[in-house]
PDB file of N, CA and C in Angstrom:
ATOM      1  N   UNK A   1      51.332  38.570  45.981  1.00  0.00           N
ATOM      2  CA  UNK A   1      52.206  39.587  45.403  1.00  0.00           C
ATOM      3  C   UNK A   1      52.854  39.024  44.140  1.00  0.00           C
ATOM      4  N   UNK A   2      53.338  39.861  43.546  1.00  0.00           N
ATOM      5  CA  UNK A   2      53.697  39.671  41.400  1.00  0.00           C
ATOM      6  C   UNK A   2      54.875  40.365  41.657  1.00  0.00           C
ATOM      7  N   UNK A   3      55.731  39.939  40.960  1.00  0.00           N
ATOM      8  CA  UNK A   3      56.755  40.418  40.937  1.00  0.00           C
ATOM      9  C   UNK A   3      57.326  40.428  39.341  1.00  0.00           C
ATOM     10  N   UNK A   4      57.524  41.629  38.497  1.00  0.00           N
ATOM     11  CA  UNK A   4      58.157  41.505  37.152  1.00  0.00           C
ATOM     12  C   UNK A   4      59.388  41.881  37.201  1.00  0.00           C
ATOM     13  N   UNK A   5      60.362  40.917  36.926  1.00  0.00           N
ATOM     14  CA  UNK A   5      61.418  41.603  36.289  1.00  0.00           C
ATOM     15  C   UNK A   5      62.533  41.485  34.869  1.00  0.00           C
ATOM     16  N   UNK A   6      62.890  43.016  34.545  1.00  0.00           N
ATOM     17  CA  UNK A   6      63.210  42.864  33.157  1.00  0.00           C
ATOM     18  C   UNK A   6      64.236  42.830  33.145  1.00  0.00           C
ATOM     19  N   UNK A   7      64.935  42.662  31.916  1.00  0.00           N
ATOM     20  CA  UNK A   7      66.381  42.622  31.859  1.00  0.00           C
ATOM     21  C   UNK A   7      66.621  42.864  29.957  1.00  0.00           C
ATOM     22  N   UNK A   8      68.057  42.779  30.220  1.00  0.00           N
ATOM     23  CA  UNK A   8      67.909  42.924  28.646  1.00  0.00           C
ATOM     24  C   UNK A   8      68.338  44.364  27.978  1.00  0.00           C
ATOM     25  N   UNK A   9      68.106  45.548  28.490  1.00  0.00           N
ATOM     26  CA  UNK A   9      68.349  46.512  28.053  1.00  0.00           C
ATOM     27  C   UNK A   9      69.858  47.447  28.112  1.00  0.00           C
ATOM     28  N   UNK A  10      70.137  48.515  27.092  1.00  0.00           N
ATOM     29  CA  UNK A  10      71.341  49.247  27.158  1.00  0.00           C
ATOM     30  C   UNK A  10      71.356  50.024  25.924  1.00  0.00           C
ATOM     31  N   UNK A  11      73.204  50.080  25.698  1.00  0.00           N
ATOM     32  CA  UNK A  11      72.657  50.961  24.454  1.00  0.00           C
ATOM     33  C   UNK A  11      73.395  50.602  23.224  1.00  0.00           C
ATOM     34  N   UNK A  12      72.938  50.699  22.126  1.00  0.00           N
ATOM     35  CA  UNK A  12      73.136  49.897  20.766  1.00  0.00           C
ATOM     36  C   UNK A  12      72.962  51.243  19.745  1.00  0.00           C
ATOM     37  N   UNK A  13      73.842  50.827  18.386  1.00  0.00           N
ATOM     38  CA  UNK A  13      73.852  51.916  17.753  1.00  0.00           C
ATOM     39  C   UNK A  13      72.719  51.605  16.530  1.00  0.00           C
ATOM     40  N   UNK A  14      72.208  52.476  15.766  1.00  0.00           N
ATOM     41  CA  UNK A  14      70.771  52.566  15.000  1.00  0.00           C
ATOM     42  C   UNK A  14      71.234  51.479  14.041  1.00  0.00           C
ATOM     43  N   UNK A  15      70.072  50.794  13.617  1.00  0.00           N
ATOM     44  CA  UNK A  15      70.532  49.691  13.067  1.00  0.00           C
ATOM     45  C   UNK A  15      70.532  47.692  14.182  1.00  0.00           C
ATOM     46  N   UNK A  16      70.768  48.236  15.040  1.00  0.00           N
ATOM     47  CA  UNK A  16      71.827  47.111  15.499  1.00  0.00           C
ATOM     48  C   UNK A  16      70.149  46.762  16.563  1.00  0.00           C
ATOM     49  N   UNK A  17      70.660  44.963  16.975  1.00  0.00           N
ATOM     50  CA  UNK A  17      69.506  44.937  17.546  1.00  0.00           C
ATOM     51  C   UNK A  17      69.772  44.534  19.490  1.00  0.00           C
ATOM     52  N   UNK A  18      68.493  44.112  20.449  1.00  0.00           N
ATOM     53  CA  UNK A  18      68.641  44.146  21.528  1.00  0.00           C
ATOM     54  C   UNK A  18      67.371  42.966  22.208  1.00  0.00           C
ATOM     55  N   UNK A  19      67.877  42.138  22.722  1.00  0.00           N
ATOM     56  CA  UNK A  19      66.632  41.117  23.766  1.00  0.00           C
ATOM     57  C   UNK A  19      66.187  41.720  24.797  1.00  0.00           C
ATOM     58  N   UNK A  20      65.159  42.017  24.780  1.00  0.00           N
ATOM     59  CA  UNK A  20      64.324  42.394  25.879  1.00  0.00           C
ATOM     60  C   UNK A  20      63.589  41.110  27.115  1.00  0.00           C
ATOM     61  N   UNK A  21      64.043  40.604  28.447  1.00  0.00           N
ATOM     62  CA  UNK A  21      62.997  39.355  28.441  1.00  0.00           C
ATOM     63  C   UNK A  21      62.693  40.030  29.928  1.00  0.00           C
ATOM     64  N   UNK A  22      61.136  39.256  30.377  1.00  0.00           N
ATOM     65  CA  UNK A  22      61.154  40.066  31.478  1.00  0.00           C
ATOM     66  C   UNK A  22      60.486  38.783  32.389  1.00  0.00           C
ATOM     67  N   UNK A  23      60.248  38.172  33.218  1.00  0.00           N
ATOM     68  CA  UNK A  23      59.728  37.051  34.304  1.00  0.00           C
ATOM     69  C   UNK A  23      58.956  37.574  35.107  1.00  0.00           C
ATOM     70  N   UNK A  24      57.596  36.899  35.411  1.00  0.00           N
ATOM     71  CA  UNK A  24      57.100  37.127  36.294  1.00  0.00           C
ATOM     72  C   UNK A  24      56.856  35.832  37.507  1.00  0.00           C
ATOM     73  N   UNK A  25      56.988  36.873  38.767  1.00  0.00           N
ATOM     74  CA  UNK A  25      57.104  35.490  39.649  1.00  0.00           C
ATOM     75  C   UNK A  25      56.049  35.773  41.058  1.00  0.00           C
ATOM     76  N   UNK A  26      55.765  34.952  41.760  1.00  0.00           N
ATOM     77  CA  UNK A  26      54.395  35.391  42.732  1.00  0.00           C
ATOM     78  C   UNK A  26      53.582  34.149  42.896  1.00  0.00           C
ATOM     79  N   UNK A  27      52.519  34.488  43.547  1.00  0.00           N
ATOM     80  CA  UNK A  27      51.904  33.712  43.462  1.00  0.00           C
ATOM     81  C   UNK A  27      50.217  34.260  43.120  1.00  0.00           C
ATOM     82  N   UNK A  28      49.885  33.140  41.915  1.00  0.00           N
ATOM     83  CA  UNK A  28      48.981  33.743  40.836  1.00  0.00           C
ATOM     84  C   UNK A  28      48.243  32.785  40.141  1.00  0.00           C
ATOM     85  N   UNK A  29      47.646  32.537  39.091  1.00  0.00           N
ATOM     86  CA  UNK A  29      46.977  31.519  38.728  1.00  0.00           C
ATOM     87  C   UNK A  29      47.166  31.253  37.543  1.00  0.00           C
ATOM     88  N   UNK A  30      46.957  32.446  36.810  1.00  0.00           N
ATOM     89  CA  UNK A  30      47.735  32.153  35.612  1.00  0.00           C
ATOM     90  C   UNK A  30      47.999  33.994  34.912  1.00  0.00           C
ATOM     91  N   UNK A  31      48.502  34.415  33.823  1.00  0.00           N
ATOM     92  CA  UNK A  31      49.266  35.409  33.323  1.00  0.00           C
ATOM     93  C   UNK A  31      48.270  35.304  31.794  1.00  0.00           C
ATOM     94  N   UNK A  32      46.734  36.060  31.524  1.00  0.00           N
ATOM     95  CA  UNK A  32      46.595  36.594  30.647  1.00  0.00           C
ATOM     96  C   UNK A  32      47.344  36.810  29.507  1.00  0.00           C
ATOM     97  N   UNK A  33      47.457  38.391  29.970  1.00  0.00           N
ATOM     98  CA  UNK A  33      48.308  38.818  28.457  1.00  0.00           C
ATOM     99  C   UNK A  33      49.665  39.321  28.992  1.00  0.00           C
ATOM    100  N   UNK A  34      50.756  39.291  28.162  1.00  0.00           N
ATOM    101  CA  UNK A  34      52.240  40.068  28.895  1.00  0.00           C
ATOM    102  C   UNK A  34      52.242  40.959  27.706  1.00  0.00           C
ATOM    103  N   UNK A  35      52.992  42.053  28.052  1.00  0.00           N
ATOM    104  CA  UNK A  35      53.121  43.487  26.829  1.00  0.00           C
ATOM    105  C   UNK A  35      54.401  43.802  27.493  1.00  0.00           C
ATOM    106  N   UNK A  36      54.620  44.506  26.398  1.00  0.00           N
ATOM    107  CA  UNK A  36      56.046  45.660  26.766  1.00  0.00           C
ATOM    108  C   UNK A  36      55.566  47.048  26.374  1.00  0.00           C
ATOM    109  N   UNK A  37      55.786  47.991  26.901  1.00  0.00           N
ATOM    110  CA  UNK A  37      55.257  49.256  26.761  1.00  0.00           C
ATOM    111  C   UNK A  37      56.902  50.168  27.178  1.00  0.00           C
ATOM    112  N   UNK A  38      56.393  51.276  26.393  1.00  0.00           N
ATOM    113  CA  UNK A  38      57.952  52.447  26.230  1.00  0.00           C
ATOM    114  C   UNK A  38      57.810  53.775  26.789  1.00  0.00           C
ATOM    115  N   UNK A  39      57.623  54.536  27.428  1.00  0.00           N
ATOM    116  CA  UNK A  39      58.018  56.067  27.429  1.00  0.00           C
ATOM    117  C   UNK A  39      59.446  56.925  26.757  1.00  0.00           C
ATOM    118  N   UNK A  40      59.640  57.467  26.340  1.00  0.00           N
ATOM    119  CA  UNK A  40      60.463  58.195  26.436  1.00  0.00           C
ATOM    120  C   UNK A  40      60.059  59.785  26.998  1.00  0.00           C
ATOM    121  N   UNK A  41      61.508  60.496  26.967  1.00  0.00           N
ATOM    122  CA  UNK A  41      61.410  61.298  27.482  1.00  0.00           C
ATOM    123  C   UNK A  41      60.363  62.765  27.083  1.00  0.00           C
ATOM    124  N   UNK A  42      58.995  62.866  28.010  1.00  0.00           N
ATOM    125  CA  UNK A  42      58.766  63.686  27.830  1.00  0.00           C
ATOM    126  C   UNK A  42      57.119  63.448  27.150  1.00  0.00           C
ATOM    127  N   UNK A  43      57.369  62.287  26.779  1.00  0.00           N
ATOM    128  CA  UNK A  43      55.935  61.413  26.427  1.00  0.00           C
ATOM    129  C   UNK A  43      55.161  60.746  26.572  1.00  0.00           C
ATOM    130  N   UNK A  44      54.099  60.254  26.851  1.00  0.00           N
ATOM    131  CA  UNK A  44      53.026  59.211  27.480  1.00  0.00           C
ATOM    132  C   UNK A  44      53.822  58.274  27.241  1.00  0.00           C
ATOM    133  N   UNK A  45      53.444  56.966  28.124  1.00  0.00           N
ATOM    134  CA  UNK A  45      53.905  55.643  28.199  1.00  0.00           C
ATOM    135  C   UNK A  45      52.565  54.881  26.809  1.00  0.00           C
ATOM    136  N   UNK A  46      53.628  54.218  25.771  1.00  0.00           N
ATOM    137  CA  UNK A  46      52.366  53.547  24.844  1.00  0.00           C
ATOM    138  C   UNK A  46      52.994  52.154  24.585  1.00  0.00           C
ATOM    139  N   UNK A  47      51.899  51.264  24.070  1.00  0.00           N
ATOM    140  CA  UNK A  47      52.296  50.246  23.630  1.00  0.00           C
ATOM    141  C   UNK A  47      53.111  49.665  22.739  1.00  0.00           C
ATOM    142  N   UNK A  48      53.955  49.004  22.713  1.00  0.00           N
ATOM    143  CA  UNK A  48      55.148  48.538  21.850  1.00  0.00           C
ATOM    144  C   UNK A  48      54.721  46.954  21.392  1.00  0.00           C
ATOM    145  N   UNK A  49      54.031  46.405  22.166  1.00  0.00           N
ATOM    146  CA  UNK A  49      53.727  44.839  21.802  1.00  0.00           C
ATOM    147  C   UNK A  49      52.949  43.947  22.426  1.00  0.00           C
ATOM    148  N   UNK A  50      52.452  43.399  22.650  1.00  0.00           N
ATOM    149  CA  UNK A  50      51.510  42.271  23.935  1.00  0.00           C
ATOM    150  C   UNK A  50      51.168  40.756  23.040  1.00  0.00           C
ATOM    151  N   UNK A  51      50.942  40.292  23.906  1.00  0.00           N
ATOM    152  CA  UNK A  51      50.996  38.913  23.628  1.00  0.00           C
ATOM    153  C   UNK A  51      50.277  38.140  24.489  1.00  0.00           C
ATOM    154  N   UNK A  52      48.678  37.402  24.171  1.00  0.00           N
ATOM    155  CA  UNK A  52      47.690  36.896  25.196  1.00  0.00           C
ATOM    156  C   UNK A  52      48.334  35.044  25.118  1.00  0.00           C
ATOM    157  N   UNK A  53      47.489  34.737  26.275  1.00  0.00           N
ATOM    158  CA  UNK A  53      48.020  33.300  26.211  1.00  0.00           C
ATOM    159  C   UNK A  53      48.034  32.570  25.340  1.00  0.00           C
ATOM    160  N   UNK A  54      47.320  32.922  24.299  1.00  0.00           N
ATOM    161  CA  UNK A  54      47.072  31.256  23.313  1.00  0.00           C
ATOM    162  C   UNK A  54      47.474  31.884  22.155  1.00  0.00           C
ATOM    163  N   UNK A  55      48.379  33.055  22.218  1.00  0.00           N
ATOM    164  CA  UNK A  55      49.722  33.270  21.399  1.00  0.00           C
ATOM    165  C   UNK A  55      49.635  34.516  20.303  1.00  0.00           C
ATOM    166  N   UNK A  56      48.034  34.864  20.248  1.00  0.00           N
ATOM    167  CA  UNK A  56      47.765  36.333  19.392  1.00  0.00           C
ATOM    168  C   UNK A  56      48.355  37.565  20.156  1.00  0.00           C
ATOM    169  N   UNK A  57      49.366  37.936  19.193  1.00  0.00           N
ATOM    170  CA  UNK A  57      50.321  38.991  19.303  1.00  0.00           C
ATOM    171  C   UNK A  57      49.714  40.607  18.715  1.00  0.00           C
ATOM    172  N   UNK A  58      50.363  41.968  19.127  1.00  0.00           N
ATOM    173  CA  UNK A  58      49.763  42.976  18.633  1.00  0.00           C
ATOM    174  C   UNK A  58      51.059  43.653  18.960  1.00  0.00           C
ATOM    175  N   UNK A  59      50.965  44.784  17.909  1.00  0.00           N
ATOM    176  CA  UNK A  59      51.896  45.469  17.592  1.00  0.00           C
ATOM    177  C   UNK A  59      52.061  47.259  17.676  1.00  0.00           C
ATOM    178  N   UNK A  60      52.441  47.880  18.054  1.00  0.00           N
ATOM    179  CA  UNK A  60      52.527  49.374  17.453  1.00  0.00           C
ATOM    180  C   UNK A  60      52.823  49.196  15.886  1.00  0.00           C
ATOM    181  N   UNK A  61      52.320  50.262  15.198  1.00  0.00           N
ATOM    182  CA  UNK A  61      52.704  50.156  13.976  1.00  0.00           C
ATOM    183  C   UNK A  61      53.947  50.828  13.846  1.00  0.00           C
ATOM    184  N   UNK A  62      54.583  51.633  14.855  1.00  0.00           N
ATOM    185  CA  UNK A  62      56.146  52.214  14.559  1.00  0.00           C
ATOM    186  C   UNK A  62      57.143  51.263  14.220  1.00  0.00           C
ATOM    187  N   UNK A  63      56.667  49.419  14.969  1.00  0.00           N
ATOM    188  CA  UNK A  63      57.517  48.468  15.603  1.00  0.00           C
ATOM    189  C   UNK A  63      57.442  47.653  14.369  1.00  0.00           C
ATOM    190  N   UNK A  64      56.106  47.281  13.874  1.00  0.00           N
ATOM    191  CA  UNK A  64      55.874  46.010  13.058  1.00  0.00           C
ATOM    192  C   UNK A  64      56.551  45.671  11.976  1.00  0.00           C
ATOM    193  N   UNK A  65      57.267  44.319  11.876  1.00  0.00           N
ATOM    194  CA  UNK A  65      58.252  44.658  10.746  1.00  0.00           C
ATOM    195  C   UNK A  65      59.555  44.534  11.758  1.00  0.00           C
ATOM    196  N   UNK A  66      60.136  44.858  12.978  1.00  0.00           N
ATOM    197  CA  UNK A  66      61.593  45.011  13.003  1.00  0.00           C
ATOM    198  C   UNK A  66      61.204  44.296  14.849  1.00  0.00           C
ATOM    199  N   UNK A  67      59.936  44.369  15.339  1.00  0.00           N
ATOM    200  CA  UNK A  67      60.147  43.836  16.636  1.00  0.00           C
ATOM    201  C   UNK A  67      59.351  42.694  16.798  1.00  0.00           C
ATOM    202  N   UNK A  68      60.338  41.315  17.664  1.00  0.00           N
ATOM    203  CA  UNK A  68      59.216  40.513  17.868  1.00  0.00           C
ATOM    204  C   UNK A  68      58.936  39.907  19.350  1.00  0.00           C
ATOM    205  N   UNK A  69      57.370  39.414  19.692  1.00  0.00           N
ATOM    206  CA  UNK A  69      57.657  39.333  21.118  1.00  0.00           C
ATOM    207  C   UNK A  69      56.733  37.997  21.050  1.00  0.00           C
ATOM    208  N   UNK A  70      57.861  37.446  22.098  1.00  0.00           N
ATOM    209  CA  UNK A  70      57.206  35.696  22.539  1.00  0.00           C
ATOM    210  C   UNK A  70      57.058  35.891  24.025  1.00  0.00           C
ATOM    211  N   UNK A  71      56.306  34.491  24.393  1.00  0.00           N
ATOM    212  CA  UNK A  71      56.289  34.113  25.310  1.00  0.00           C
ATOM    213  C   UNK A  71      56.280  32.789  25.967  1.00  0.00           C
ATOM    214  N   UNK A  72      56.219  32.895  27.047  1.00  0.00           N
ATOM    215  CA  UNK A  72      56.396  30.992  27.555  1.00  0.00           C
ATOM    216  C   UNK A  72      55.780  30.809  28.740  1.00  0.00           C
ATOM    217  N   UNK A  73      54.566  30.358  28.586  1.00  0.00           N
ATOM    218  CA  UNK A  73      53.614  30.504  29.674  1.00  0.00           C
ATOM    219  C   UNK A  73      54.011  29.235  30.761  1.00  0.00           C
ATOM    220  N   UNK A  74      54.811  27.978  30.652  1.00  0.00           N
ATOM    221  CA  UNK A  74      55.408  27.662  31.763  1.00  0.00           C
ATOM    222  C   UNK A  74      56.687  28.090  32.517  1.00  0.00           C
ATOM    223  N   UNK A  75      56.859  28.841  31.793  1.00  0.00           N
ATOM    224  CA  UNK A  75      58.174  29.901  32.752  1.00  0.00           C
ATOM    225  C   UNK A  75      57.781  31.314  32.646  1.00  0.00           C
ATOM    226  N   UNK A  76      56.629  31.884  32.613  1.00  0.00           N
ATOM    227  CA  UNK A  76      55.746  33.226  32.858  1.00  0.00           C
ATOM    228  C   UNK A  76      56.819  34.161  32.362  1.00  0.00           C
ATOM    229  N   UNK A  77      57.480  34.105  31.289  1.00  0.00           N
ATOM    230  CA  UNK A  77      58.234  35.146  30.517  1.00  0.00           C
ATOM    231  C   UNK A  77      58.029  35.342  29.213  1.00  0.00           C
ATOM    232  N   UNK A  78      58.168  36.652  29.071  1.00  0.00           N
ATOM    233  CA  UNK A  78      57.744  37.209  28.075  1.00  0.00           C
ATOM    234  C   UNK A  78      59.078  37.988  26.766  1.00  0.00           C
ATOM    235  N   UNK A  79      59.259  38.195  25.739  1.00  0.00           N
ATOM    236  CA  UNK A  79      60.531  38.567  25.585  1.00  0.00           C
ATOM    237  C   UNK A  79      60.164  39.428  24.134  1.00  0.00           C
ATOM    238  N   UNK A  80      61.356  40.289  24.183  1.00  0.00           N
ATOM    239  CA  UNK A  80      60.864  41.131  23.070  1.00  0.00           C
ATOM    240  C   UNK A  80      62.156  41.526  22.565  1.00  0.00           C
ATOM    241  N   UNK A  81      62.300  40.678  20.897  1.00  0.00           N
ATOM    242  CA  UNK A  81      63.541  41.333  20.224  1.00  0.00           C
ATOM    243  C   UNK A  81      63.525  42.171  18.808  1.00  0.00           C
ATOM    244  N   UNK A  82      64.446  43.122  19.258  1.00  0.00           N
ATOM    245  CA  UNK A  82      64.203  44.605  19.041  1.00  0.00           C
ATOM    246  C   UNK A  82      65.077  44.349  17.504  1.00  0.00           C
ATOM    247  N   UNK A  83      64.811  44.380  16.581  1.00  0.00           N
ATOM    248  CA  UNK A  83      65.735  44.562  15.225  1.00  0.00           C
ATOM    249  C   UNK A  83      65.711  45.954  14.840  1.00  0.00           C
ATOM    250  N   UNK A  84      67.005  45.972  13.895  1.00  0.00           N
ATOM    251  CA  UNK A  84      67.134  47.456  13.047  1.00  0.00           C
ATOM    252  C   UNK A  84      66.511  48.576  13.766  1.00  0.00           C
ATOM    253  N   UNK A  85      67.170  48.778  15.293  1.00  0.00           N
ATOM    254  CA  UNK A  85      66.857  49.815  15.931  1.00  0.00           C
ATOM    255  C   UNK A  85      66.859  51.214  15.272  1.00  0.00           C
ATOM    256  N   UNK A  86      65.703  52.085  15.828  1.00  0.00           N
ATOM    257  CA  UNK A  86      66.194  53.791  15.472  1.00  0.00           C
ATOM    258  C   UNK A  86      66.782  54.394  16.513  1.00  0.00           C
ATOM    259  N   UNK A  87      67.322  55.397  16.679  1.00  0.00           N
ATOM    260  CA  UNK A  87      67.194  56.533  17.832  1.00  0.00           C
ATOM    261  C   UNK A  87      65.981  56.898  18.525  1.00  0.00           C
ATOM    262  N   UNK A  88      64.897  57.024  17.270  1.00  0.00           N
ATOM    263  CA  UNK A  88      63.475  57.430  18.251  1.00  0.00           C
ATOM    264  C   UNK A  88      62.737  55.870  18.955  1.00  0.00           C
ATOM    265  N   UNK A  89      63.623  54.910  19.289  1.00  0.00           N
ATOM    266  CA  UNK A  89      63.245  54.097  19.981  1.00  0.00           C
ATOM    267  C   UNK A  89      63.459  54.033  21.075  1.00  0.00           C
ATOM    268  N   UNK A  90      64.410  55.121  21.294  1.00  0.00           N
ATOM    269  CA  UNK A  90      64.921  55.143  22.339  1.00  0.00           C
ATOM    270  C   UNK A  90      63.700  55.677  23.923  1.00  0.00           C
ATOM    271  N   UNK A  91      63.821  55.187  24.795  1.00  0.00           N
ATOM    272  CA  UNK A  91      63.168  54.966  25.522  1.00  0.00           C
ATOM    273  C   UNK A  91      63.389  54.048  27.420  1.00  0.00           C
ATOM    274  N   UNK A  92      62.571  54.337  27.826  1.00  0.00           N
ATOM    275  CA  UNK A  92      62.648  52.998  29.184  1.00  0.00           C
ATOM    276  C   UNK A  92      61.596  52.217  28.577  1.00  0.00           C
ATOM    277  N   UNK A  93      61.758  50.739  28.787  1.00  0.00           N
ATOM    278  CA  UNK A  93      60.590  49.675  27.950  1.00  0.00           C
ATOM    279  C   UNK A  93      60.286  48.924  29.493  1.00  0.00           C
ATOM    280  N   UNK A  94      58.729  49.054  29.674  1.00  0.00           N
ATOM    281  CA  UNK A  94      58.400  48.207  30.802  1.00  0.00           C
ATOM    282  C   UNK A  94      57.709  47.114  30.383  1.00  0.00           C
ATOM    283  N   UNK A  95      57.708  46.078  30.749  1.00  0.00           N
ATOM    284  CA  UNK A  95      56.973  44.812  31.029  1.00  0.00           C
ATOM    285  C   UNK A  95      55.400  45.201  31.473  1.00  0.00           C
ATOM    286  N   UNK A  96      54.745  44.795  31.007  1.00  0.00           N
ATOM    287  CA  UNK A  96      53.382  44.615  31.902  1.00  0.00           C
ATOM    288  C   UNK A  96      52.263  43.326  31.700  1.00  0.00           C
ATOM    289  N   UNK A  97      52.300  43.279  32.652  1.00  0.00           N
ATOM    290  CA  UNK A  97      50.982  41.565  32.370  1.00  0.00           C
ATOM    291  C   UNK A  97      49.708  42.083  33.117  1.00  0.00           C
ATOM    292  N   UNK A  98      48.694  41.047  32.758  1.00  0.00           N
ATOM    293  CA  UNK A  98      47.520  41.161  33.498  1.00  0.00           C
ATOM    294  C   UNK A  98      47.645  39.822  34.116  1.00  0.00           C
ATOM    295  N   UNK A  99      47.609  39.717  35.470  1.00  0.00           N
ATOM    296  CA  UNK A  99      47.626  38.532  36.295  1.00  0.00           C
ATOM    297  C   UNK A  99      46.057  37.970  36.790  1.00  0.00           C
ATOM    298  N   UNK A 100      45.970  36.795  36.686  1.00  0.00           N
ATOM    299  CA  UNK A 100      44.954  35.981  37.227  1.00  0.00           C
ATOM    300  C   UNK A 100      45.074  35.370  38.406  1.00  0.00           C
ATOM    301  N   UNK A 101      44.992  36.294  39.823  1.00  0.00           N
ATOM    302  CA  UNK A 101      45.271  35.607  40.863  1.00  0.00           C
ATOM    303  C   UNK A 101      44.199  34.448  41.552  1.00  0.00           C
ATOM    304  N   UNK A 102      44.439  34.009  42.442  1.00  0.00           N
ATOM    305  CA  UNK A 102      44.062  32.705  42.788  1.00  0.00           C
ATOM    306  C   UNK A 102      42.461  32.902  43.243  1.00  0.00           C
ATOM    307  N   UNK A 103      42.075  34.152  43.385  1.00  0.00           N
ATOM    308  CA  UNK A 103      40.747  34.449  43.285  1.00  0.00           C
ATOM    309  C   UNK A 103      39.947  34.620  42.597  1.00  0.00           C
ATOM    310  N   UNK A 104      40.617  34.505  40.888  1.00  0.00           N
ATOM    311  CA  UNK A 104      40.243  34.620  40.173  1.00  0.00           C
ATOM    312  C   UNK A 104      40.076  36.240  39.169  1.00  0.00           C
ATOM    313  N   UNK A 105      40.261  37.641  40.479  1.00  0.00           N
ATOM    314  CA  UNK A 105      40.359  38.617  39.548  1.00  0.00           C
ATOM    315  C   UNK A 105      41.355  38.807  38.785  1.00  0.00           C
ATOM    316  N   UNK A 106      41.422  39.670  38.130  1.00  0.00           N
ATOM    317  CA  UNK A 106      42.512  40.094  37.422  1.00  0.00           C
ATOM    318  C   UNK A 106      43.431  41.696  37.913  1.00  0.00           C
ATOM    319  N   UNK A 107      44.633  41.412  37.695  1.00  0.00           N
ATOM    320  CA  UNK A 107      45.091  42.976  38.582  1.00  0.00           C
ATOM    321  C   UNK A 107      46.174  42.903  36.832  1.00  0.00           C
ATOM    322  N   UNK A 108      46.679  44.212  36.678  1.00  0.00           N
ATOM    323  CA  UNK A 108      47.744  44.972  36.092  1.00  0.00           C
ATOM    324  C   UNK A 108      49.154  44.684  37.036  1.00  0.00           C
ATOM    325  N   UNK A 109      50.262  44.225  36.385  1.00  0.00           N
ATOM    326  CA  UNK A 109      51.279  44.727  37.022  1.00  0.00           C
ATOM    327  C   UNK A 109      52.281  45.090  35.837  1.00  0.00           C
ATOM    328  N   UNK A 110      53.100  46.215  36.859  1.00  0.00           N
ATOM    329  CA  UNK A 110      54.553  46.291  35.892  1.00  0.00           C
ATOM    330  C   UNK A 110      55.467  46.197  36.724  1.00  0.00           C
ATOM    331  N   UNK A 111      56.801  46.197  34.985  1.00  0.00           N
ATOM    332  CA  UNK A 111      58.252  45.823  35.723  1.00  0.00           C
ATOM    333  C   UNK A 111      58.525  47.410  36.249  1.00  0.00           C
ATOM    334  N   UNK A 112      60.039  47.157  36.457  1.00  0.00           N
ATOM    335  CA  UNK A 112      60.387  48.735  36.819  1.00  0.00           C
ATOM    336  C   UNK A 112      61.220  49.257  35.845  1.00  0.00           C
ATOM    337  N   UNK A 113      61.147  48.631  34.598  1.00  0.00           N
ATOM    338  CA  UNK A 113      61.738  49.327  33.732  1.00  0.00           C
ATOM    339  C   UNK A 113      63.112  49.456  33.289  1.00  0.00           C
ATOM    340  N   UNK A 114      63.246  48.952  32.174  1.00  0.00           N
ATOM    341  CA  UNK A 114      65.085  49.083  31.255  1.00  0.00           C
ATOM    342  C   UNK A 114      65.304  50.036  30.731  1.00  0.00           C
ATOM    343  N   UNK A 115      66.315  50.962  30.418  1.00  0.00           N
ATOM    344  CA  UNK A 115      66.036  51.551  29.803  1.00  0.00           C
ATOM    345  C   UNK A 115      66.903  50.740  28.418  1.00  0.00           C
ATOM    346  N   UNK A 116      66.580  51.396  27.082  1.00  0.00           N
ATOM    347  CA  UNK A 116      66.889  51.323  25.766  1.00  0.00           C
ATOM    348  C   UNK A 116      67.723  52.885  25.414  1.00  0.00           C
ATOM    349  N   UNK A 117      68.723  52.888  25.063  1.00  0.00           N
ATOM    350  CA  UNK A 117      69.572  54.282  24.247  1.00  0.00           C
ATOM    351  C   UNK A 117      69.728  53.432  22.888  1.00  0.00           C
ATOM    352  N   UNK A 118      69.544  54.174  21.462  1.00  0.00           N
ATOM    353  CA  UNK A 118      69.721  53.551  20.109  1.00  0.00           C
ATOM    354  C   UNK A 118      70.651  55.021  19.898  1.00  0.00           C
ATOM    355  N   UNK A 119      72.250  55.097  19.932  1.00  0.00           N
ATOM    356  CA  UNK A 119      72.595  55.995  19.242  1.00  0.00           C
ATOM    357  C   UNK A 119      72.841  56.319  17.518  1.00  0.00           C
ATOM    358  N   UNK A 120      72.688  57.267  17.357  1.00  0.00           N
ATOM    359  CA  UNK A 120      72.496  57.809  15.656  1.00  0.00           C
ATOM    360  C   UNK A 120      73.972  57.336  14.902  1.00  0.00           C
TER     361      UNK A 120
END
């Protein structure tokens, strides 16, 4: 079992920025890629950022420019800081990794989600 959890989130006014970090814990082999992904209200869940092990990063193009996301593959966390927020960022931001369990497949997991408010 995988366990993600995030932290980090609330609400900040447009402009202003926010740490996103999220841990994964379990037992596993190793942690692929970690991403953060957003819904807001009313819209598909899409990608905001990911980050594979040996450190090639990817971006939404709404983000690039104001968000950045690391990671630390001996403490299986992943983190994502949010600059010069908008309002339409506003959102719940989940964590998600692809895990390499001890069998070698690979499974999807996510966190349960922060939410983000950027007021105007």
């Amino acid at each position: 079992q995988v366990q993600l959890v995030e932290s980090g989130g609330g609400l900040v006014q447009a402009g202003g920025s926010l740490r996103l970090s999220c841990t994964a814990s379990g037992s596993f082999e190793s942690i692929s890629r970690m991403g953060w992904y957003r819904q807001a209200a009313g819209n598909q869940r899409e990608l905001v950022a990911s980050v594979i092990s040996g450190g090639t990063t990817t971006y939404s193009d709404s983000v690039k420019g104001r968000f950045t996301i690391s990671r630390d593959n001996a403490q299986n966390t992943v983190d994502l800081q949010m600059n010069r927020l908008r309002p339409q960022d506003t959102a719940v931001y989940y964590c998600r990794s692809t895990v390499v369990m001890n069998t070698g497949r690979q499974y999807l997991w996510w966190g349960q989600g922060t939410q983000v408010t950027v007021s105007s």
